[in-house]
Protein backbone atom coordinates (compact mmCIF):
# COMPACT_ATOMS: atom_id res chain seq x y z
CA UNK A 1 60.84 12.48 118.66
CA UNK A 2 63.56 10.83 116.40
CA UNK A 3 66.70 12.81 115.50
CA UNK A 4 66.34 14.13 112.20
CA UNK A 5 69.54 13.14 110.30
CA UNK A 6 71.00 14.82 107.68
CA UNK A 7 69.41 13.07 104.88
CA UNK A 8 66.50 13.77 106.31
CA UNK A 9 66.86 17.56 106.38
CA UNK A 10 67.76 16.69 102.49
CA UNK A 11 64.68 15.75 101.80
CA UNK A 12 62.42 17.84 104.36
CA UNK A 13 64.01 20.90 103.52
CA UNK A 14 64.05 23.07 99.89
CA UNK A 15 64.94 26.81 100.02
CA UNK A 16 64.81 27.00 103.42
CA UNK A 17 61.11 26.08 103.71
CA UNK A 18 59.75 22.27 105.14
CA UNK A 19 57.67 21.14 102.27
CA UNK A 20 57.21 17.22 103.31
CA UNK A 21 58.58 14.36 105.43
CA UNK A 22 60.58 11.53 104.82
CA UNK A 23 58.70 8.29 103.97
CA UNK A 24 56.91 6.29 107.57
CA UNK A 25 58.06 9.61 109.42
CA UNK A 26 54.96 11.90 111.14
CA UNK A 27 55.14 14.70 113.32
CA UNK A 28 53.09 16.65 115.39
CA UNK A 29 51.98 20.27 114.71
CA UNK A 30 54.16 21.11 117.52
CA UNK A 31 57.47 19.32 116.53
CA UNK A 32 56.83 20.72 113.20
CA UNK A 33 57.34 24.07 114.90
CA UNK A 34 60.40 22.83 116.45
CA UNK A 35 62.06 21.46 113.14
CA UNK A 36 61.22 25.26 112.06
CA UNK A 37 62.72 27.24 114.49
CA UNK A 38 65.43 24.69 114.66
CA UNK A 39 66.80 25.62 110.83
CA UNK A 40 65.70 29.63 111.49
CA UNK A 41 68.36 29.25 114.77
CA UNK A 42 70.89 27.84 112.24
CA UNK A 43 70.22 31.06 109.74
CA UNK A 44 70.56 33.54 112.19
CA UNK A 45 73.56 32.10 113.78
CA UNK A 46 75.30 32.08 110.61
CA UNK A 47 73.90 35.60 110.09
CA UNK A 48 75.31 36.61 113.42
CA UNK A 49 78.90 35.35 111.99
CA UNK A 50 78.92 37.33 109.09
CA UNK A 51 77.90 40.42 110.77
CA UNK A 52 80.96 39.67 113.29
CA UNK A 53 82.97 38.57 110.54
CA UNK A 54 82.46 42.34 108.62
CA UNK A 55 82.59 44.47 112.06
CA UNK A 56 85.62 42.88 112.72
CA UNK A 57 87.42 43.58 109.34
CA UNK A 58 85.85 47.38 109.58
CA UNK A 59 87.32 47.90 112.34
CA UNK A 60 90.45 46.49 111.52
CA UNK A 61 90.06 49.04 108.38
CA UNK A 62 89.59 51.76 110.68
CA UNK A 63 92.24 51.25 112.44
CA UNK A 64 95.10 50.97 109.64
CA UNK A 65 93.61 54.10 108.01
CA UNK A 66 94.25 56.37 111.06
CA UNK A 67 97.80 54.50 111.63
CA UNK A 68 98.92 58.10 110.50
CA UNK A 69 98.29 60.01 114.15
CA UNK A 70 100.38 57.41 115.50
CA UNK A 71 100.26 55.75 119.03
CA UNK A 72 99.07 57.45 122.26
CA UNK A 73 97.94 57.69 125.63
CA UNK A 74 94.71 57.37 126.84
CA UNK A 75 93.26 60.53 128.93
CA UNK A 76 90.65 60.32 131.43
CA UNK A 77 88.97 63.92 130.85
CA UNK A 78 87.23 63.89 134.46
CA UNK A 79 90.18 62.95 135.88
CA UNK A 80 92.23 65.91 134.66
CA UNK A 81 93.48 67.94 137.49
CA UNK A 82 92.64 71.57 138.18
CA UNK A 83 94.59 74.59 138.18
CA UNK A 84 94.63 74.30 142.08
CA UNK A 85 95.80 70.69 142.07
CA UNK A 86 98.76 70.85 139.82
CA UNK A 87 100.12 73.93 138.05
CA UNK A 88 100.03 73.90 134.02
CA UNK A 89 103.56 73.85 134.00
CA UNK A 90 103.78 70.29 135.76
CA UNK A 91 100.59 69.45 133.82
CA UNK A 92 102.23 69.41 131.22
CA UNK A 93 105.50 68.02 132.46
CA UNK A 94 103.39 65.18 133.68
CA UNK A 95 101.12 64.11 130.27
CA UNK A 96 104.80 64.15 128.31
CA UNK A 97 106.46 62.14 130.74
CA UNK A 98 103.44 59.66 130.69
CA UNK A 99 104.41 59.18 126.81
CA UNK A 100 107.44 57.40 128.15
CA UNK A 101 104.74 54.45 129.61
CA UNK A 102 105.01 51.10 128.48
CA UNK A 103 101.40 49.04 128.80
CA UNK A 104 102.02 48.75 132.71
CA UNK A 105 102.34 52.64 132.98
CA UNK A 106 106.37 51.78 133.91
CA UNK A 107 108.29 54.80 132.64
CA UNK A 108 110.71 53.29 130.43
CA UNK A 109 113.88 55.30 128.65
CA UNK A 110 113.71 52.77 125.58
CA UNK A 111 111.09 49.61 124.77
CA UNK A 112 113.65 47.97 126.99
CA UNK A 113 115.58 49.97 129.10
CA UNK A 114 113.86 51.16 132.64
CA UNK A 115 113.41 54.71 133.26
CA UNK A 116 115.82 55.81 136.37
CA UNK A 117 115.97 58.90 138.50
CA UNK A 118 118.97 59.60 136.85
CA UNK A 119 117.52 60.29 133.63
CA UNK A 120 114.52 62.36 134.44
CA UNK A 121 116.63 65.82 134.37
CA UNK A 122 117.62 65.06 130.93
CA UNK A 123 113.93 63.84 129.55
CA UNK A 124 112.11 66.28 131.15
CA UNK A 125 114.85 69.44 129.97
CA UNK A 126 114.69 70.45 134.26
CA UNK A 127 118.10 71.23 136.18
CA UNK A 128 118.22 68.89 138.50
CA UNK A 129 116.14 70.99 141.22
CA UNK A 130 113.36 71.51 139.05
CA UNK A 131 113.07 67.78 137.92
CA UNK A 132 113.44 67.14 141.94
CA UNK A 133 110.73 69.83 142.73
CA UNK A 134 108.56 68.24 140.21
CA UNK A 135 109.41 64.80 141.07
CA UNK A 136 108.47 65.00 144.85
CA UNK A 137 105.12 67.26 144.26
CA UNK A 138 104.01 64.24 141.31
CA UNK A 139 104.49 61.60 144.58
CA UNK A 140 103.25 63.91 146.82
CA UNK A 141 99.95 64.44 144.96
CA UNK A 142 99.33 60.38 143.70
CA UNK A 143 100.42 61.22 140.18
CA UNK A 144 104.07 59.52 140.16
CA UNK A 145 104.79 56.48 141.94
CA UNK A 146 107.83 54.64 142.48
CA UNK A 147 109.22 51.06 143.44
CA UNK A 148 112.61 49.96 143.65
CA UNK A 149 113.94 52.27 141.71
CA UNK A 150 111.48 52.04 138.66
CA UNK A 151 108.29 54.86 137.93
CA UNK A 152 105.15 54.26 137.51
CA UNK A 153 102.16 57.20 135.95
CA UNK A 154 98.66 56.57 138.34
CA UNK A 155 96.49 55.49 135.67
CA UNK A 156 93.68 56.96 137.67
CA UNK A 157 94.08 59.94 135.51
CA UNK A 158 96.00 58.29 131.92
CA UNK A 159 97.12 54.93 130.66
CA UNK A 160 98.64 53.25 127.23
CA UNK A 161 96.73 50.88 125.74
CA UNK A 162 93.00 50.12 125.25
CA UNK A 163 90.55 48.72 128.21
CA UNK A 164 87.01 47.80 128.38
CA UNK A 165 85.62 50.19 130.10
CA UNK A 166 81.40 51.43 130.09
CA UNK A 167 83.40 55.29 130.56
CA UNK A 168 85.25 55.17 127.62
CA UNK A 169 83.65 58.31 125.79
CA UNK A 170 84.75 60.16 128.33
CA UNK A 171 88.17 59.78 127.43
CA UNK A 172 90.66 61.92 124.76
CA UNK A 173 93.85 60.22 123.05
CA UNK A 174 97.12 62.40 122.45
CA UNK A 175 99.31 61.30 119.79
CA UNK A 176 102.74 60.51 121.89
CA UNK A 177 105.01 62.10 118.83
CA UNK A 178 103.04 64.86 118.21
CA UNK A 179 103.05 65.49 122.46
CA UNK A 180 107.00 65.05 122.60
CA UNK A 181 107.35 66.83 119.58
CA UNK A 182 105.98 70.20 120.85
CA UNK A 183 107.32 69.81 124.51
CA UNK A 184 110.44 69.90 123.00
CA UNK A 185 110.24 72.80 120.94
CA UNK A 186 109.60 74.45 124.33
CA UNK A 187 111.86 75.84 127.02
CA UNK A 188 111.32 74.97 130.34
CA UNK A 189 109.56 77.78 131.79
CA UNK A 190 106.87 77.76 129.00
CA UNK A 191 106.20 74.43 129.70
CA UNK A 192 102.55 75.94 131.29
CA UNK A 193 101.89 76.59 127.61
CA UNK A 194 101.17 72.91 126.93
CA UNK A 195 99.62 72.59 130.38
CA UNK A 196 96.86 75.06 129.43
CA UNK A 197 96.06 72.74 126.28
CA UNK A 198 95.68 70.03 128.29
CA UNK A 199 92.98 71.94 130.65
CA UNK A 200 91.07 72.69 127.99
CA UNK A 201 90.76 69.07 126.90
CA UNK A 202 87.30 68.74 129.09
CA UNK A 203 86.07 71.37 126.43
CA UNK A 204 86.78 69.34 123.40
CA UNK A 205 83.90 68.32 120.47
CA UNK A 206 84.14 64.75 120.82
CA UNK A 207 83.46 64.86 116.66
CA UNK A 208 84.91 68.33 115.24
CA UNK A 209 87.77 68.80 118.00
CA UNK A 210 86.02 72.41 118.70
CA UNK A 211 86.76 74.16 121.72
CA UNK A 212 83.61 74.31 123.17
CA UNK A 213 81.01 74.31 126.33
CA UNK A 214 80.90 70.97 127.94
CA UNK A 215 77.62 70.64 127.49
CA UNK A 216 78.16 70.40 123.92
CA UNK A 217 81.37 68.05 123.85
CA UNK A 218 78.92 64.74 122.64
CA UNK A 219 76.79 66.94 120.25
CA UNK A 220 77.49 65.84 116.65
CA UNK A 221 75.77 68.90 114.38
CA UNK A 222 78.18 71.51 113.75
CA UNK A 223 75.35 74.34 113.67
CA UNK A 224 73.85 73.25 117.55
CA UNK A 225 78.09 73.43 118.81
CA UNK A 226 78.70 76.58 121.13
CA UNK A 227 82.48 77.35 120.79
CA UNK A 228 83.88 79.26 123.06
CA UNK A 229 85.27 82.42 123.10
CA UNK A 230 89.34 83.28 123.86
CA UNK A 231 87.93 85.30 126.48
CA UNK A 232 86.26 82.05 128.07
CA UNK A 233 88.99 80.24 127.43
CA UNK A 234 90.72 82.54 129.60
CA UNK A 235 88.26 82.24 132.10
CA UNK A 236 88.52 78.61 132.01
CA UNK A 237 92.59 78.35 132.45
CA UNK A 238 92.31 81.24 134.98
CA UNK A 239 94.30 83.15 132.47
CA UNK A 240 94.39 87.26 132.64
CA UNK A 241 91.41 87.96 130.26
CA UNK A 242 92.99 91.88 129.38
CA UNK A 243 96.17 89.40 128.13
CA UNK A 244 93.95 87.04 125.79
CA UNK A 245 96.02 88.14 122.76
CA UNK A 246 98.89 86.37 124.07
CA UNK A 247 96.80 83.21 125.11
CA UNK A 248 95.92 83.54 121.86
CA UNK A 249 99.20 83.70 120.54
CA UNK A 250 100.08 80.49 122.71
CA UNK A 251 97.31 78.41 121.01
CA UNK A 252 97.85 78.89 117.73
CA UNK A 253 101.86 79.01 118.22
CA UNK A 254 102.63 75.68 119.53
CA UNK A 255 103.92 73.77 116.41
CA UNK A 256 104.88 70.41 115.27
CA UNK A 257 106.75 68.96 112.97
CA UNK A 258 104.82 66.62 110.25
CA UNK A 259 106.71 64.78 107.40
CA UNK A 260 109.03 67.85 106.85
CA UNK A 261 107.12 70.67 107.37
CA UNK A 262 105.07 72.48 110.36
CA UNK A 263 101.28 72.43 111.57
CA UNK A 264 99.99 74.38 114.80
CA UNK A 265 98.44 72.70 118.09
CA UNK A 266 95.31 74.73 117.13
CA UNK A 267 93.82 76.77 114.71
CA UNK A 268 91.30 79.60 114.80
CA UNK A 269 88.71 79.51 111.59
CA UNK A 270 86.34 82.36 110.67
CA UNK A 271 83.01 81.84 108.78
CA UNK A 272 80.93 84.53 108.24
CA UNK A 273 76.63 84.14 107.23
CA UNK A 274 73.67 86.50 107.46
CA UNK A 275 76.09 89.48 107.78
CA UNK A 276 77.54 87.71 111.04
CA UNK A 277 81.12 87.23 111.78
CA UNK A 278 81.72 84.45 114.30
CA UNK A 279 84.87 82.35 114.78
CA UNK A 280 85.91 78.60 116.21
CA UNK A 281 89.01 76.98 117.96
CA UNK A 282 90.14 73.52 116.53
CA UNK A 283 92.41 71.20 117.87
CA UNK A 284 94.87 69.71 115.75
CA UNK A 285 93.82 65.72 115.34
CA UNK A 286 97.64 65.18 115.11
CA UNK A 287 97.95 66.40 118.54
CA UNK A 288 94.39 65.08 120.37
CA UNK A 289 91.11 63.06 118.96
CA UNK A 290 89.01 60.48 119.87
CA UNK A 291 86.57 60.27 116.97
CA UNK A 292 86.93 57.51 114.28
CA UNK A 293 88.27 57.27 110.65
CA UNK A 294 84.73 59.14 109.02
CA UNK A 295 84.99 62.04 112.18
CA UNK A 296 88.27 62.24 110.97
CA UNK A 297 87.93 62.82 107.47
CA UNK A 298 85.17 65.29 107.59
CA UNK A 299 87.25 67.28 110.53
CA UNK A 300 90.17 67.70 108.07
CA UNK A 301 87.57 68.90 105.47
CA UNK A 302 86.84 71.54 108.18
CA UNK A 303 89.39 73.32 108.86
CA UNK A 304 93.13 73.99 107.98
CA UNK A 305 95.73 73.25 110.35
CA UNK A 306 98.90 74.96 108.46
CA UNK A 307 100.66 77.53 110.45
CA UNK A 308 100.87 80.55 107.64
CA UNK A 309 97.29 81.15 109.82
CA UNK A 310 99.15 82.55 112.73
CA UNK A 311 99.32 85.74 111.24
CA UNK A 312 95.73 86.39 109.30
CA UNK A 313 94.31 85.57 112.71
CA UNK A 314 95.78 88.46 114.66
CA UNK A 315 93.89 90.73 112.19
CA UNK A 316 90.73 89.86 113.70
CA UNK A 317 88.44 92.12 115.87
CA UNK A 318 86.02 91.40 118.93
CA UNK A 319 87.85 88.42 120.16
């Protein structure tokens, strides 16, 4: 068959349809086919492009419209250690510190300047034998490496940056100034308090940042979400169930500066229907999230993440 040329598709072709051939030109039933599925190639190629064209400036959208929670480190929730692993205290010691990661999970002091042993005590608020007790359980247990003087996280268990990987829904970002900001605020020997949020990351709504039963972490109606329970979020952090008031004084207590003014870590919200009173935890998105801009918006819709909670929250029974 000759190559049709473009004055030939000229003439051939009108609104996308072959309606006749050039002059001394005849073809076959089947290259007639060919010609056709030749031009519908060309459509849906050019189809394809737009389609890539708009995903790619939606999620470019996306992206600039949660530039508000700030950078972060990646999690891997299955990955998280247990309580017999690693104590919350170093935990939370340890997610902090990873903050500190540049894109090669090197603990750097500044975007340029190396993180050295010498500055540890001071980043991590530890006397000296703390940050040394710390220091050699981290190596001891994979978490903390180090090489000629520099410190590396394992990113077995976090990491900056994105990757292609088939697992990422099982993963949770936490916003590194939201992170720093309430280790802070703490002293040293509550540093366990931050530890126990980051147990109870494995229990997160991947959509509504509820506190809830694994199984129910991917579900994305509200009504069919289990939350759990201070009392099984005791349970779950090994914390003394006859103390859950002060667990529960620890979740809704940890707070963050935003733009001048304070939020809480968490927040408790009661809703009441059919003469039944029932309650949820939510996680601050400031703090952790992995949903996109639209989970986003209707999460903040949800649920109200100003501290003045603290104390209405105390007043309620059957926890």
């Amino acid at each position: 068959m000759q190559k049709i040329t473009a004055a030939d598709q000229a003439y051939i072709v009108k609104n996308g349809e072959i309606t006749a051939l050039p002059p001394g030109r005849y073809q076959t039933d089947d290259e007639l086919i060919a010609t056709r599925q030749y031009f519908d190639s060309v459509e849906e190629k050019h189809k394809d492009e737009v389609r890539e064209v708009l995903a790619t400036r939606e999620k470019l959208y996306t992206r600039v419209k949660l530039d508000e929670l700030g950078q972060y480190i990646l999690i891997k929730v299955k990955m998280i250690p247990q309580d017999d692993e690693i104590t919350a205290a170093n935990l939370g010691r340890l997610v902090y510190l990873s903050t500190y990661c540049d894109y090669h999970n090197r603990l750097m002091l500044t975007e340029r300047t190396i993180m050295r042993k010498s500055n540890l005590p001071e980043v991590l608020n530890l006397s000296k034998k703390q940050e040394r007790d710390f220091r050699r359980e981290m190596i001891q247990a994979g978490y903390l490496q180090e090489s000629n003087g520099e410190f590396y996280i394992n990113d077995r268990f976090l990491y900056r940056g994105e990757r292609q990987e088939r697992t990422y829904n099982q993963k949770m970002k936490m916003f590194i100034n939201t992170v720093r900001n309430i280790y802070k605020s703490l002293k040293p020997r509550n540093h366990k308090y931050f530890g126990l949020i980051v147990q109870l990351v494995p229990y997160v709504n991947r959509r509504y940042n509820i506190i809830c039963r694994k199984e129910d972490v991917e579900e994305i109606e509200l009504e069919k979400i289990h939350a759990l329970t201070i009392t099984d979020i005791c349970r779950i952090t090994n914390y003394d169930v006859n103390n859950y008031n002060n667990f529960l004084g620890i979740l809704v207590g940890l707070l963050f500066d935003v733009n001048g003014y304070q939020q809480s870590a968490c927040s408790l919200v009661s809703y009441f229907g059919n003469g039944v009173s029932k309650y949820r935890f939510y996680f601050n998105p400031r703090l952790l999230f992995i949903g996109d801009y639209e989970d986003y918006t209707i999460l903040k819709q949800h649920c109200d993440f100003f501290p003045q909670a603290v104390k209405s929250i105390r007043q309620l029974k059957n926890l």
